[in-house]
N, C-alpha and C. Protein backbone atom coordinates (compact mmCIF):
# COMPACT_ATOMS: atom_id res chain seq x y z
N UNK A 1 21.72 -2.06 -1.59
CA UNK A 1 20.53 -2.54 -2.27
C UNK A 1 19.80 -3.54 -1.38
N UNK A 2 18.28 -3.53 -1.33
CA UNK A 2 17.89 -4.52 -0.43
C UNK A 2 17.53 -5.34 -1.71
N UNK A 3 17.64 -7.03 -1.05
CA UNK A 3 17.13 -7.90 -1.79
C UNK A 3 16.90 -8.90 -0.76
N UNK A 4 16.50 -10.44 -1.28
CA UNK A 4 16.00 -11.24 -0.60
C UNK A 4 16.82 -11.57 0.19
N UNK A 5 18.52 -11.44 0.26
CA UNK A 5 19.22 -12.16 1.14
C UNK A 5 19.72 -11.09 2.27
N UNK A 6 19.33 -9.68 1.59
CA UNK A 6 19.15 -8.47 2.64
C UNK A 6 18.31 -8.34 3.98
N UNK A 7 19.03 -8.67 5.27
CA UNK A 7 17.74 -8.70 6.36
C UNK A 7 16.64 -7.66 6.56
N UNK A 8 17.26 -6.38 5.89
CA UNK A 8 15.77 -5.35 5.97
C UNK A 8 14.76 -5.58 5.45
N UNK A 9 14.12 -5.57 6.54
CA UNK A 9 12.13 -5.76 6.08
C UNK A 9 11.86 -4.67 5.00
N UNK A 10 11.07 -4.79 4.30
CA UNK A 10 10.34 -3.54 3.83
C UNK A 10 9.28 -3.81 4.58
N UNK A 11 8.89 -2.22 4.59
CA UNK A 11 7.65 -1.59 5.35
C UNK A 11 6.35 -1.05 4.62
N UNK A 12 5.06 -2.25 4.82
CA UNK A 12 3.81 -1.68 3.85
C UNK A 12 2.94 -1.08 5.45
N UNK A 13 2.50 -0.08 5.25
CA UNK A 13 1.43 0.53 5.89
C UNK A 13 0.10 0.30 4.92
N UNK A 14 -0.91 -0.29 6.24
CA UNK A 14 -2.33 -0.82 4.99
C UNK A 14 -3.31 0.22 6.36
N UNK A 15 -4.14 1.08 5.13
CA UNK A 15 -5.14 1.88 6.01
C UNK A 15 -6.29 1.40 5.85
N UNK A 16 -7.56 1.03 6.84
CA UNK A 16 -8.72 1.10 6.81
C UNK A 16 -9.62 1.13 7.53
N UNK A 17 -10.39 1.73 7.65
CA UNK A 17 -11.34 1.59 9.07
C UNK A 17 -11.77 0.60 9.49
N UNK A 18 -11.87 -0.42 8.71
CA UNK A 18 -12.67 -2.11 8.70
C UNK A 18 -11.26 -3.14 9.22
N UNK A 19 -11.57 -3.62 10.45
CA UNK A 19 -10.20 -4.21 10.50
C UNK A 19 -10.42 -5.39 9.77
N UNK A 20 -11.44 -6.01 9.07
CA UNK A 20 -11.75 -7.11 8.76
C UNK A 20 -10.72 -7.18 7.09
N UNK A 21 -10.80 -6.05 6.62
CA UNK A 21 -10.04 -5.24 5.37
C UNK A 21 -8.52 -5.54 5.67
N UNK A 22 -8.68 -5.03 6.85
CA UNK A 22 -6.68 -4.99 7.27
C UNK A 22 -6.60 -6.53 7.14
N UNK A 23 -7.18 -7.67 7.83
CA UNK A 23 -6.91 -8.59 7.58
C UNK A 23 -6.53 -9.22 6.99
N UNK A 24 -7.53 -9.31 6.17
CA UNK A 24 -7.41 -9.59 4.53
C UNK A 24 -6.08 -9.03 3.78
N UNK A 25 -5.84 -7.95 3.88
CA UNK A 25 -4.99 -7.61 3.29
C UNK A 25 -3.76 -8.67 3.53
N UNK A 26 -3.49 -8.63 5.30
CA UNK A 26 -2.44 -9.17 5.76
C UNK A 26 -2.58 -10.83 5.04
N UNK A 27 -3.55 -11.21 5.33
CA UNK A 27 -3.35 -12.96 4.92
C UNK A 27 -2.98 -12.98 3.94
N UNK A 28 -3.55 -12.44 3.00
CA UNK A 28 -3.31 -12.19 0.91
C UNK A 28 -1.93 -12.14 1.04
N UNK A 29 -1.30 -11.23 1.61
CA UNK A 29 -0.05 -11.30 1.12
C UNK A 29 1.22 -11.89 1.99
N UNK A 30 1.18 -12.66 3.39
CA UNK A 30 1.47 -12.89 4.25
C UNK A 30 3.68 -12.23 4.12
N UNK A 31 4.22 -12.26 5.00
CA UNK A 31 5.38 -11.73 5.30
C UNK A 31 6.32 -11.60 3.97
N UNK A 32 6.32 -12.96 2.87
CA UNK A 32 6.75 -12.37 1.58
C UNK A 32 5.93 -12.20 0.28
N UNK A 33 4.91 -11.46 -0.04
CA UNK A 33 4.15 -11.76 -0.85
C UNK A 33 4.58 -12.00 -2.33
N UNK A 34 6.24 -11.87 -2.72
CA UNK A 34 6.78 -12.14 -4.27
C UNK A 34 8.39 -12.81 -3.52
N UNK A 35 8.66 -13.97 -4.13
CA UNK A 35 9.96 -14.46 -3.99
C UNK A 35 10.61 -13.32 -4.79
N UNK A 36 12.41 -13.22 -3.74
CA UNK A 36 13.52 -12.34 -4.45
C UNK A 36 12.87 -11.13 -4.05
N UNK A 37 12.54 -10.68 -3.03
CA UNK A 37 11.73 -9.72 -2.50
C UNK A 37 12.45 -10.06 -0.78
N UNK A 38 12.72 -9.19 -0.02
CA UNK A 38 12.96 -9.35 1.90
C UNK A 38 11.73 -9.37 2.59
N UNK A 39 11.60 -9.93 3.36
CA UNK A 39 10.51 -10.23 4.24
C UNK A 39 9.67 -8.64 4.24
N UNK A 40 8.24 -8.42 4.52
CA UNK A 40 7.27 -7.28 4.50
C UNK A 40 7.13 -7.40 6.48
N UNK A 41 7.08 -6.20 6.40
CA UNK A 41 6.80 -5.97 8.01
C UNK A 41 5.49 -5.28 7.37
N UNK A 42 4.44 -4.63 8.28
CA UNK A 42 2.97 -4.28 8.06
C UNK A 42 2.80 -3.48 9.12
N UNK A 43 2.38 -2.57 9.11
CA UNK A 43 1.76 -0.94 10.16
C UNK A 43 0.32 -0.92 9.79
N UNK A 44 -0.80 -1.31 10.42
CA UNK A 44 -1.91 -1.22 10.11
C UNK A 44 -2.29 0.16 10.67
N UNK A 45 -3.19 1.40 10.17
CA UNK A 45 -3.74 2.20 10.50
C UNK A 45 -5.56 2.08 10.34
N UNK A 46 -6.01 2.73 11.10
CA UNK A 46 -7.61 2.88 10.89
C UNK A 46 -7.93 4.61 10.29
N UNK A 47 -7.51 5.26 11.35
CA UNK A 47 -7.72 6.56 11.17
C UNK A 47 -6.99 7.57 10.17
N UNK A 48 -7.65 8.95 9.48
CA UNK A 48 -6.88 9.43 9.05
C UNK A 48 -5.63 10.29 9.98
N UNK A 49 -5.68 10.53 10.98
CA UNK A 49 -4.37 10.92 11.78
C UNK A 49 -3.42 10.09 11.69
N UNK A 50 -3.76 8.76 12.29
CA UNK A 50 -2.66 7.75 12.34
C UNK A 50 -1.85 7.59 11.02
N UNK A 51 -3.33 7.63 9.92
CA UNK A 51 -2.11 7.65 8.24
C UNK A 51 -0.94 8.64 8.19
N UNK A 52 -1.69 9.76 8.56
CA UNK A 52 -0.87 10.97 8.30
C UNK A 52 0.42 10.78 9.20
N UNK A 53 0.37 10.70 10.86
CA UNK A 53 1.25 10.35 11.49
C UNK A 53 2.31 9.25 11.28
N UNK A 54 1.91 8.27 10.36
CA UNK A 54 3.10 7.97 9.81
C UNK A 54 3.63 7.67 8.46
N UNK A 55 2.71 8.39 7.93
CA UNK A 55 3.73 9.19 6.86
C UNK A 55 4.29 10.14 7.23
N UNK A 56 4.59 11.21 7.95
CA UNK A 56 5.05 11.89 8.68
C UNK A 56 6.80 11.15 9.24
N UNK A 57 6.42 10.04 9.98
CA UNK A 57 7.59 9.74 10.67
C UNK A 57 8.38 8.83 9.46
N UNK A 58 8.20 8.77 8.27
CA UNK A 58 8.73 8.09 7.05
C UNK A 58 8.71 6.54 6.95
N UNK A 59 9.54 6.61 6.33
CA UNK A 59 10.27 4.58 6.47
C UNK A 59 9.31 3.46 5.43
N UNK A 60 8.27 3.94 5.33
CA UNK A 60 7.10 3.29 4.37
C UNK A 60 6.92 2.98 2.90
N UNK A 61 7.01 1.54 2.40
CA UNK A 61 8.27 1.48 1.36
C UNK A 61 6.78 1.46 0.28
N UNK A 62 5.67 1.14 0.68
CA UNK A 62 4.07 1.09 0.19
C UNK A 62 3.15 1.44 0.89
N UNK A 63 2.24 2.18 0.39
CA UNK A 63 0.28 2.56 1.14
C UNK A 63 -0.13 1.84 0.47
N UNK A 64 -1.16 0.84 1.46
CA UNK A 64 -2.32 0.31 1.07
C UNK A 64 -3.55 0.76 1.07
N UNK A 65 -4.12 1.50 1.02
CA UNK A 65 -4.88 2.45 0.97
C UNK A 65 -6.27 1.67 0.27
N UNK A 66 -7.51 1.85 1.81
CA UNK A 66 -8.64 0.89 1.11
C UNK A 66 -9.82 2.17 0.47
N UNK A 67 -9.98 1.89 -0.68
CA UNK A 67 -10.89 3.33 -1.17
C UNK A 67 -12.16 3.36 -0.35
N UNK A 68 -12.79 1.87 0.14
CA UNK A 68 -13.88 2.69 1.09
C UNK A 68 -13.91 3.14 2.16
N UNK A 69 -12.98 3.25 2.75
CA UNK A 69 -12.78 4.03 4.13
C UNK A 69 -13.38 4.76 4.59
N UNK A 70 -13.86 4.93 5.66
CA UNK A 70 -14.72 6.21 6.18
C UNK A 70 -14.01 6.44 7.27
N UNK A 71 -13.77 8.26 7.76
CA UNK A 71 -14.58 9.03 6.62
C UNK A 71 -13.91 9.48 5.80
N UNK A 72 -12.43 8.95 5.94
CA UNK A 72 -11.23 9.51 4.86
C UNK A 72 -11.28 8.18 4.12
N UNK A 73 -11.59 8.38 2.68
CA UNK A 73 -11.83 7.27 2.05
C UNK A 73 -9.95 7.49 1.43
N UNK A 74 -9.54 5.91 0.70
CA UNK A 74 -8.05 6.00 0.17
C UNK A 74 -7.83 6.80 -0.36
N UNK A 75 -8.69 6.62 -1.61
CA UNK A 75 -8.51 7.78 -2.86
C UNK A 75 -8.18 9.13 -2.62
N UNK A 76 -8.78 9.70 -1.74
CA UNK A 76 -8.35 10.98 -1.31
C UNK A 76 -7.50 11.15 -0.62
N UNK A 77 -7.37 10.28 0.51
CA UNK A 77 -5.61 10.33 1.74
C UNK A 77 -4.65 9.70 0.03
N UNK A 78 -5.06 9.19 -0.84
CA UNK A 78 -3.97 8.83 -1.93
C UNK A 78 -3.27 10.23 -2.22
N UNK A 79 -4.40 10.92 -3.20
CA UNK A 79 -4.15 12.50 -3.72
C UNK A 79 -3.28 13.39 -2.50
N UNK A 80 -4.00 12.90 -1.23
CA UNK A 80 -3.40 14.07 0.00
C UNK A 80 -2.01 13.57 0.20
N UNK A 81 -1.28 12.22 -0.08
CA UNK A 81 -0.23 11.51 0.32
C UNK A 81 0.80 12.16 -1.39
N UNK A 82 0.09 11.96 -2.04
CA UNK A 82 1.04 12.39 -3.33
C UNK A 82 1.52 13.87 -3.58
N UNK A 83 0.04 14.55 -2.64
CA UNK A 83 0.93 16.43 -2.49
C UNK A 83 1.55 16.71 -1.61
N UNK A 84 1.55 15.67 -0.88
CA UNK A 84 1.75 16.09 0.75
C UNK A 84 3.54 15.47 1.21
N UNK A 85 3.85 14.55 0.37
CA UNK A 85 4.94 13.67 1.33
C UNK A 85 6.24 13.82 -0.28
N UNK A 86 6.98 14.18 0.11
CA UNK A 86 8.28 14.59 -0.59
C UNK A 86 8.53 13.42 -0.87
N UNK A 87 8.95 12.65 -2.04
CA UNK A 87 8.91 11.19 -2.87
C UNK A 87 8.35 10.29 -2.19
N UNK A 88 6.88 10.31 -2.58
CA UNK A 88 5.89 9.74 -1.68
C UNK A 88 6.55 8.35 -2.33
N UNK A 89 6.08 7.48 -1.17
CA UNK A 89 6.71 5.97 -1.86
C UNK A 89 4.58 5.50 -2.47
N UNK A 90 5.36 4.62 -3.14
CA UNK A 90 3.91 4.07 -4.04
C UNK A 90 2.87 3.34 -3.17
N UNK A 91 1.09 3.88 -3.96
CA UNK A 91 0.06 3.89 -3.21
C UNK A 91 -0.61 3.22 -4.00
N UNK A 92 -1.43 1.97 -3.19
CA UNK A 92 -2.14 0.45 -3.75
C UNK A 92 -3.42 1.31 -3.17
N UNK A 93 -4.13 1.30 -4.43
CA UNK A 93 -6.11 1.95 -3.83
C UNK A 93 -6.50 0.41 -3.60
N UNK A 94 -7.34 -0.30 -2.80
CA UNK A 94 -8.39 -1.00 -3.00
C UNK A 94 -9.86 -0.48 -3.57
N UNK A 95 -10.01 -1.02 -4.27
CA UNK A 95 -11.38 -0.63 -5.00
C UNK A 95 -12.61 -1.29 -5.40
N UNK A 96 -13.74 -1.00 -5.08
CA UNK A 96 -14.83 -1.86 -4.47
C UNK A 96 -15.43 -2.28 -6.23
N UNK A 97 -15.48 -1.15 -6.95
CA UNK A 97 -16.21 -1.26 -8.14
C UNK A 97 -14.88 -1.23 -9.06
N UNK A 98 -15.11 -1.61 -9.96
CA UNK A 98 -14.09 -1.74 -11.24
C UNK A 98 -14.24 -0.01 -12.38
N UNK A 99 -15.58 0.36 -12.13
CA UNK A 99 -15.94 1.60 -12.26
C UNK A 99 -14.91 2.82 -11.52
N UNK A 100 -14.35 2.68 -10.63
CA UNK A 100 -13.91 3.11 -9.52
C UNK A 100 -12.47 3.28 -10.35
N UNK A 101 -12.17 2.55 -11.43
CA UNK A 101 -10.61 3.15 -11.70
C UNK A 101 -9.91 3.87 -11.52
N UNK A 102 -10.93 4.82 -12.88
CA UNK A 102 -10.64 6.30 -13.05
C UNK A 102 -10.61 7.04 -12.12
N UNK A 103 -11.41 6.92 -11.04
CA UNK A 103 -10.96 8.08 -9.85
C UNK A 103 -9.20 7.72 -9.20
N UNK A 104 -8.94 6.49 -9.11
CA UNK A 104 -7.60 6.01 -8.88
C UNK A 104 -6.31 6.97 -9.55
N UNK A 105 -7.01 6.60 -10.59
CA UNK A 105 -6.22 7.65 -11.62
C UNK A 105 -6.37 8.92 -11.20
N UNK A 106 -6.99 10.07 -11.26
CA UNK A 106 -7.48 11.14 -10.13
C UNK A 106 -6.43 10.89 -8.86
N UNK A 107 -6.60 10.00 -8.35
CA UNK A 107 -5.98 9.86 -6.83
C UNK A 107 -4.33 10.06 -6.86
N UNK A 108 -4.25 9.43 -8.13
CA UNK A 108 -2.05 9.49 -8.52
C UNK A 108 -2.29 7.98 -7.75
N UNK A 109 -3.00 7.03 -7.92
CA UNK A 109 -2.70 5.48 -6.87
C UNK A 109 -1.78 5.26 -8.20
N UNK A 110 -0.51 4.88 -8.01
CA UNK A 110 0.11 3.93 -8.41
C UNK A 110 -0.16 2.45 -8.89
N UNK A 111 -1.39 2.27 -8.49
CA UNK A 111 -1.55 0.65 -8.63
C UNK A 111 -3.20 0.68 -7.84
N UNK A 112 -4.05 -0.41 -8.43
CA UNK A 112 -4.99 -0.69 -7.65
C UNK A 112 -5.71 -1.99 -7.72
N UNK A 113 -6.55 -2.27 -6.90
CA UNK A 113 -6.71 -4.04 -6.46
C UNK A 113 -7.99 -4.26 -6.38
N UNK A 114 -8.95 -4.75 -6.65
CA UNK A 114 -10.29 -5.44 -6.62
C UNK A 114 -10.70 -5.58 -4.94
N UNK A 115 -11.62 -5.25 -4.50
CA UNK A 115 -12.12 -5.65 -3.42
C UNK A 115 -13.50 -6.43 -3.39
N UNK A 116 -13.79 -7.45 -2.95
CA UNK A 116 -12.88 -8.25 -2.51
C UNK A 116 -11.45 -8.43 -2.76
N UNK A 117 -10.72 -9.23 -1.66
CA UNK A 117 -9.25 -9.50 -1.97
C UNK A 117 -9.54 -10.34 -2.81
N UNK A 118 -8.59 -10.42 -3.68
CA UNK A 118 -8.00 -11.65 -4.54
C UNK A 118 -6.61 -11.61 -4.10
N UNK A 119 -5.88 -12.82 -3.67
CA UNK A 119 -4.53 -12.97 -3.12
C UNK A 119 -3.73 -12.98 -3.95
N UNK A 120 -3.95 -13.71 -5.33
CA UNK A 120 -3.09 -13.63 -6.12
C UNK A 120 -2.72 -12.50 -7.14
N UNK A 121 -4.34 -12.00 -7.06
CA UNK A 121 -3.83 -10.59 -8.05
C UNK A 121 -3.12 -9.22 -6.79
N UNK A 122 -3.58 -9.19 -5.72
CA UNK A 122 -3.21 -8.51 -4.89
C UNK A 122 -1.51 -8.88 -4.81
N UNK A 123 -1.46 -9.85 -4.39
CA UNK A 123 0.23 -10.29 -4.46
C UNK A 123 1.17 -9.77 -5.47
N UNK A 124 0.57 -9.87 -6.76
CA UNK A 124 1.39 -9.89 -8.20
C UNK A 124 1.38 -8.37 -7.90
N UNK A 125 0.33 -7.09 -7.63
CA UNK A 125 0.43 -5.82 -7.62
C UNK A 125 1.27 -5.81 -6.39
N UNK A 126 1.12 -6.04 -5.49
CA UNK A 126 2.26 -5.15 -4.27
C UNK A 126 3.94 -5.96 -4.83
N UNK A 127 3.98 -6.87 -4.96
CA UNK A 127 4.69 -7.30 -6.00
C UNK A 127 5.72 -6.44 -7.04
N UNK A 128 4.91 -6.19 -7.21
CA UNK A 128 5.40 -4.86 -8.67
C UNK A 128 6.02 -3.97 -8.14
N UNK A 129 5.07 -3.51 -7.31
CA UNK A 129 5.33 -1.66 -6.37
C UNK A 129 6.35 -1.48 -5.54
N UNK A 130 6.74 -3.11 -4.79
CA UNK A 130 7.47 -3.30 -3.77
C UNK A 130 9.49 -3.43 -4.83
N UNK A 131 9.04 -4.15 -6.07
CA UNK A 131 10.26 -4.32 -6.77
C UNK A 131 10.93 -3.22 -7.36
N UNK A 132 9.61 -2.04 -7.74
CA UNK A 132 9.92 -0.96 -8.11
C UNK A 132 10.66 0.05 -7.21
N UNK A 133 10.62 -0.10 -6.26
CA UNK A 133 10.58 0.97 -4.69
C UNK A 133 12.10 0.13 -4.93
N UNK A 134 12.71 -0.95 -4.88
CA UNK A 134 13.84 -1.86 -4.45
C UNK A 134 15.07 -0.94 -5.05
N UNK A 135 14.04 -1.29 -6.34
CA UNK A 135 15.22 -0.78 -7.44
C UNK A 135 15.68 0.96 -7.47
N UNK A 136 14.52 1.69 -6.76
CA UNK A 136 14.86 3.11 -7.08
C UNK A 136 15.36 3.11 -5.77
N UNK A 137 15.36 2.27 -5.09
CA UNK A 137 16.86 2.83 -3.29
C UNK A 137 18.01 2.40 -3.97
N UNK A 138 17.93 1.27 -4.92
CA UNK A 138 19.53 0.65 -5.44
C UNK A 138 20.29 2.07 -6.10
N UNK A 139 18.99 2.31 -6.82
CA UNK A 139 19.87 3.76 -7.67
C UNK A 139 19.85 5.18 -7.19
C-alpha cells in the first residue's frame, strides 16, 4: 500500500499547450498537495503525442488534462484516454467556463477544476483522485 510514510512518489502527468497552465498547476499543488498522501512527482506534457506517449509507457497515478488546449483540447484526449488505456487511472479536466461541465461529463473526467487555478479547490480535487487511486492499488 502506498501511504505517506511510503517513499513512492505518485505520478500526476498535467497536459497543456500553455506552459503558463502547467505552472500553475504545479505551484497550486506543490510536491504534497493533501497530508497522508507520498510526495507527487509531475510529467508535464504540451503535445498530443507526448500525452499519448506516456500513457502508453504507464506508471501515471492522475491526468491533468487542461480543457483548452489546442489543438487537442483535454476533454477529448479525456474521452480518447478512457477508450484507449486499460484501467485508465483518473482524469482532472480544467475548465474555463462552469458551463463547460457537462461536456466533462461527456469526456468520463473523473473530476474537474475551475480555470483560473484556485489552489485550494484544485488541491482538495487531486486530493480525492490521488486517495482514491491509493486505495484501489491497496486492494
Amino acid at each position: 500500500m502506498t501511504s505517506a510514510s511510503d517513499p513512492r512518489p505518485l505520478h500526476v502527468l498535467v497536459y497543456s499547450d500553455d506552459h503558463a497552465v502547467r505552472r500553475d498547476v504545479l505551484l497550486a499543488l506543490g510536491k504534497r498537495p493533501v497530508p497522508g498522501l507520498p510526495d507527487v512527482t509531475y510529467l508535464e506534457v504540451a503535445t498530443k503525442p507526448a500525452l499519448i506517449a506516456a500513457a502508453d509507457a504507464g506508471g501515471i497515478d492522475l491526468f491533468i488534462l487542461d480543457g483548452e488546449a489546442v489543438p487537442a483540447g483535454g476533454m477529448g484526449m479525456a474521452r480518447q484516454l478512457k477508450d484507449e488505456v486499460y484501467e485508465c487511472p483518473p482524469i482532472l479536466v480544467l475548465i474555463a467556463r462552469q458551463q463547460d461541465a457537462w461536456l466533462a461529463t461527456w469526456s468520463r473526467a473523473d473530476a474537474v477544476a475551475a480555470h483560473p487555478i484556485n489552489a485550494i479547490d484544485l488541491a482538495i480535487r487531486v486530493g480525492e483522485q490521488l486517495q482514491r487511486r491509493v486505495a484501489a492499488r491497496a486492494s
